[in-house]
N, C-alpha and C. Protein backbone atom coordinates (compact mmCIF):
# COMPACT_ATOMS: atom_id res chain seq x y z
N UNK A 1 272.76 61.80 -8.46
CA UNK A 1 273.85 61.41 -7.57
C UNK A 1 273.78 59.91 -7.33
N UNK A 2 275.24 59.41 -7.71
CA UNK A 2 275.09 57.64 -7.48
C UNK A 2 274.95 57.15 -6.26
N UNK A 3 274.00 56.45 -5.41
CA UNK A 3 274.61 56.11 -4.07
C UNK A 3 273.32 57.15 -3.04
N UNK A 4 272.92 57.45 -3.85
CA UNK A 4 271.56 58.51 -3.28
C UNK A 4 270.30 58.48 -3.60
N UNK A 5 269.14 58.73 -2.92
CA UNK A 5 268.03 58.39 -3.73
C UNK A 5 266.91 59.33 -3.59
N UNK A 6 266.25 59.79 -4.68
CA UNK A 6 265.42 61.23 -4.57
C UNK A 6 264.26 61.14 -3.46
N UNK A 7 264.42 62.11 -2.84
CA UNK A 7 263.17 62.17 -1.56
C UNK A 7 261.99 62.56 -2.27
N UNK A 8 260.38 62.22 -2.04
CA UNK A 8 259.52 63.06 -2.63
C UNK A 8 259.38 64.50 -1.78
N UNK A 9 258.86 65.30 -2.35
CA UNK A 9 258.31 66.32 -2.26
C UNK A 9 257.50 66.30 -1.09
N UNK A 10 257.63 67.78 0.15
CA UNK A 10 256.86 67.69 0.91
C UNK A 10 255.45 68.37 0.52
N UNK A 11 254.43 68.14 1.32
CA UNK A 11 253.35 68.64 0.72
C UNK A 11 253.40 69.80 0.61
N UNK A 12 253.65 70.73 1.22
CA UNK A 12 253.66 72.28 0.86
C UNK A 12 255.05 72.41 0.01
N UNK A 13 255.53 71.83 -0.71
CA UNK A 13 256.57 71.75 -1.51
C UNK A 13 256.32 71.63 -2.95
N UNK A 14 256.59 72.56 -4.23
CA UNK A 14 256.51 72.29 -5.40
C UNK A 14 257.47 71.37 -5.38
N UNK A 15 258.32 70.81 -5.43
CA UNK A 15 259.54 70.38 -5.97
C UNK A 15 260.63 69.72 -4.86
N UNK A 16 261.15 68.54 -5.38
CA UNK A 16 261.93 67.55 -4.13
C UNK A 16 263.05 68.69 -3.43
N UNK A 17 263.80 68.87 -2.50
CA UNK A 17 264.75 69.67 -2.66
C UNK A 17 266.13 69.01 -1.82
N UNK A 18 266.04 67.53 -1.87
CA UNK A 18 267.04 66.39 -1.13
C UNK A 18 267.42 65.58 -1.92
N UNK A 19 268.22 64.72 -2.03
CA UNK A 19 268.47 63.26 -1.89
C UNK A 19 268.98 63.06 -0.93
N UNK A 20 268.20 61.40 -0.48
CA UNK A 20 268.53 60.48 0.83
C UNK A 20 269.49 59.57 0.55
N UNK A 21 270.38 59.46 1.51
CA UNK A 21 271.43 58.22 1.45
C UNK A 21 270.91 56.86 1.20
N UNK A 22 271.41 56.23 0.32
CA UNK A 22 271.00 54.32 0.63
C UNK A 22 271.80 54.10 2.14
N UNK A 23 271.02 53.45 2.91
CA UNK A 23 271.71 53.19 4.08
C UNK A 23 272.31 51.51 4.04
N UNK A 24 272.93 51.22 4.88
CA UNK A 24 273.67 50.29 4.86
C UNK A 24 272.78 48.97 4.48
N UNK A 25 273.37 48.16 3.94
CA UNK A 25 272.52 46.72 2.98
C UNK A 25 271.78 47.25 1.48
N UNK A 26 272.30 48.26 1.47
CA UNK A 26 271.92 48.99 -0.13
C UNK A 26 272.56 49.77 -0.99
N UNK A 27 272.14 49.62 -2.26
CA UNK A 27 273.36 50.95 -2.73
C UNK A 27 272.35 51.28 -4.02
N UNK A 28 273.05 52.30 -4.70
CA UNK A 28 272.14 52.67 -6.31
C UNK A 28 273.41 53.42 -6.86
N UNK A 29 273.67 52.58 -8.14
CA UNK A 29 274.81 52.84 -9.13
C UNK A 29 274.16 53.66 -10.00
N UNK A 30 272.89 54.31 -10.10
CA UNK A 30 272.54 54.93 -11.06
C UNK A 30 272.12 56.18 -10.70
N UNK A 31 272.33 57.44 -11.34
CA UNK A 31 271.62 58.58 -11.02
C UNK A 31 270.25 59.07 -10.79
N UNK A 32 269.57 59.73 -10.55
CA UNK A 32 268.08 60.18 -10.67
C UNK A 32 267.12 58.56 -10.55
N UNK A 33 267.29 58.05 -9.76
CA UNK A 33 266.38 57.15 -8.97
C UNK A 33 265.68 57.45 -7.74
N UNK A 34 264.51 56.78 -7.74
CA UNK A 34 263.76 57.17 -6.47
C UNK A 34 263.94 56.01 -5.23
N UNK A 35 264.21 55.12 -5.29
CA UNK A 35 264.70 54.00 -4.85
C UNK A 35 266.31 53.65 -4.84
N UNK A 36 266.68 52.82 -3.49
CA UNK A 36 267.31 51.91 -3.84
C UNK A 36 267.87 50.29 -3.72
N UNK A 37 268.98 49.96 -4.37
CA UNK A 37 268.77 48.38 -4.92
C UNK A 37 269.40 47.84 -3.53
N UNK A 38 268.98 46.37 -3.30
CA UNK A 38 269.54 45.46 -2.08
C UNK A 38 270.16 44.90 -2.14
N UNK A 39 271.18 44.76 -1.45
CA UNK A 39 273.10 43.81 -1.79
C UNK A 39 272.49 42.87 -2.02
N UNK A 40 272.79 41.41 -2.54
CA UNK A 40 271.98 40.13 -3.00
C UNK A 40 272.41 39.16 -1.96
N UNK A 41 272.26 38.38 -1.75
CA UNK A 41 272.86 36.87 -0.79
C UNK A 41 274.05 36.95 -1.27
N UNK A 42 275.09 36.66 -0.19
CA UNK A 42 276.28 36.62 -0.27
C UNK A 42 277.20 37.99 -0.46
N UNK A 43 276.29 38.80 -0.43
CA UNK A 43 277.03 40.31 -0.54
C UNK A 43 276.78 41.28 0.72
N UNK A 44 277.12 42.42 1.06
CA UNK A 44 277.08 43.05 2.30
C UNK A 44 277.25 44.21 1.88
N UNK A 45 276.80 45.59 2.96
CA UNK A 45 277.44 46.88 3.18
C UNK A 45 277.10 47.51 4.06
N UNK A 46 278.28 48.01 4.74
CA UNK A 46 277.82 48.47 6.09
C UNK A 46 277.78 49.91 5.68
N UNK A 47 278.22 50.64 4.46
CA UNK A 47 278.40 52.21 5.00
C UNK A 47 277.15 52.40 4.11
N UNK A 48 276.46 53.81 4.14
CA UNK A 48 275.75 54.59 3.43
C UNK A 48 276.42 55.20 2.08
N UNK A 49 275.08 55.77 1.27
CA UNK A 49 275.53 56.59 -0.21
C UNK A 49 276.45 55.86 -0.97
N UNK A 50 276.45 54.49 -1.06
CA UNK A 50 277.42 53.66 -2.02
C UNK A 50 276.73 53.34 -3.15
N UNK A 51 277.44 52.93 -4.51
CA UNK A 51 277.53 52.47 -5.37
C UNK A 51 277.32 51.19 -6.04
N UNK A 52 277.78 50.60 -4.89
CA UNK A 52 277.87 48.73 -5.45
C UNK A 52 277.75 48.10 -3.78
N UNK A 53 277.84 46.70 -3.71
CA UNK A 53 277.91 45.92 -2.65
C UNK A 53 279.62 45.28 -2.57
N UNK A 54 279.74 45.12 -1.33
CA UNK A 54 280.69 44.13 -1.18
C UNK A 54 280.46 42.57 -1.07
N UNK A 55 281.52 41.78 -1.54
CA UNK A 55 281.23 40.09 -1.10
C UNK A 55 281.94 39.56 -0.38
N UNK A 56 280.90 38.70 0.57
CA UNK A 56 281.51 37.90 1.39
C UNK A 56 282.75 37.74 1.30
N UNK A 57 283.86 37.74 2.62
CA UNK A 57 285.13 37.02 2.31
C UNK A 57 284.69 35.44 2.54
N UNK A 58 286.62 34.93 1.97
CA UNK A 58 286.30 33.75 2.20
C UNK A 58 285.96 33.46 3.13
N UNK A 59 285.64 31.72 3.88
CA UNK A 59 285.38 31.90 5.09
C UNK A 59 284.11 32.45 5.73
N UNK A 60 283.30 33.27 4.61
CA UNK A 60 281.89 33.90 5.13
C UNK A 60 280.93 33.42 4.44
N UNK A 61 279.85 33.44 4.74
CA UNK A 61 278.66 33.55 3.82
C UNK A 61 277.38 34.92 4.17
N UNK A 62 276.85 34.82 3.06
CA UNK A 62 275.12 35.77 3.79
C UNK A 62 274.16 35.00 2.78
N UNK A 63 273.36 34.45 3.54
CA UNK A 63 272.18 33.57 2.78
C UNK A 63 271.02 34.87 2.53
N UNK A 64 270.98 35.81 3.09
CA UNK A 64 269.96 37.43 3.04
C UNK A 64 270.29 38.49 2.14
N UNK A 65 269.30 39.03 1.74
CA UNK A 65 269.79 40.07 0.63
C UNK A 65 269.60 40.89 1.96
N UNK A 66 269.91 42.24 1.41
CA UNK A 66 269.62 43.66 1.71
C UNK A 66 270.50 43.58 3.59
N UNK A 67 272.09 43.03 3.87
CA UNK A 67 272.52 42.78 4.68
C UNK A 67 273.85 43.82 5.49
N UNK A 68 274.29 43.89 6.36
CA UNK A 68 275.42 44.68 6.15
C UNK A 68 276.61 44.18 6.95
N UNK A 69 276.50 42.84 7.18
CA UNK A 69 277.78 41.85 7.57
C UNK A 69 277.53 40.30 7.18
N UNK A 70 278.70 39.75 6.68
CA UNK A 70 278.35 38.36 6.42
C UNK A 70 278.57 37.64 7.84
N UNK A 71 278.42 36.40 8.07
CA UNK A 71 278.53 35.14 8.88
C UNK A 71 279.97 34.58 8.36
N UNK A 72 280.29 33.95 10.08
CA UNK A 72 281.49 32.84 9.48
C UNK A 72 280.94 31.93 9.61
N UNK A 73 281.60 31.24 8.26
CA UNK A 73 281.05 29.46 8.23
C UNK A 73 281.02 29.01 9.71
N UNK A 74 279.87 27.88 10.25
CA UNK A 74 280.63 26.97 11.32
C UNK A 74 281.15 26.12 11.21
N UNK A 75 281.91 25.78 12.53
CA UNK A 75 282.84 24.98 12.88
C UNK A 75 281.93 23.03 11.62
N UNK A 76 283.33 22.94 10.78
CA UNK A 76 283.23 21.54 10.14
C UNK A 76 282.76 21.70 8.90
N UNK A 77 282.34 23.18 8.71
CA UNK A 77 282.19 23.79 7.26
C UNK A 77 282.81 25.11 6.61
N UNK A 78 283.55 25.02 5.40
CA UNK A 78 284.04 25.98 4.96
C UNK A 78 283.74 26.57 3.60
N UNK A 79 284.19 27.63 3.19
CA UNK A 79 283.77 28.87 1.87
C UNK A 79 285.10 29.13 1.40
N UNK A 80 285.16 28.25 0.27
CA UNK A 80 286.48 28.99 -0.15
C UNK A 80 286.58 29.71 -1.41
N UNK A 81 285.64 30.24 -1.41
CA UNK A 81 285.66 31.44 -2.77
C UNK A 81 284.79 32.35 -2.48
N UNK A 82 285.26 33.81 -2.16
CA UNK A 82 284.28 34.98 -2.13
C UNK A 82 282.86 34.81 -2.71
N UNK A 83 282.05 35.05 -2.20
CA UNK A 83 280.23 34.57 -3.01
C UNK A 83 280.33 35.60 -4.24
């Protein structure tokens, strides 16, 4: 499942019987992973079980990976191209 990531096994458990959501500032585009990947600088996500990251609008930045809202430029500085 894309957007999900395999739980291990509890100890009295042969076998996983979950996947966990990527929670927000993460996502996993790939199936059968145990992990997942961190939006990069300049990217964001606020919801769970996603796929990809979003980017900054204009006007924003995120200097942090693994985030789930960008910043507005301040006042005397501006972004004029999505990161």
């Amino acid at each position: 499942m894309a957007g999900k990531k395999r739980t291990s096994a509890a100890a009295d458990q042969a076998e996983p019987t979950a996947c966990e959501a990527c929670g927000g500032g993460a996502y996993q585009d790939l199936e059968a992973q145990t992990t997942c990947k961190s939006c990069l600088a300049g990217q964001y996500q606020v919801l769970e079980a996603l796929t990809s990251c979003n980017s900054c609008l204009v006007g924003q930045y995120q200097e942090s990976e693994a985030q789930t809202t960008c910043k507005n430029c301040p006042k005397g500085q501006f972004q004029e191209s999505g990161a």
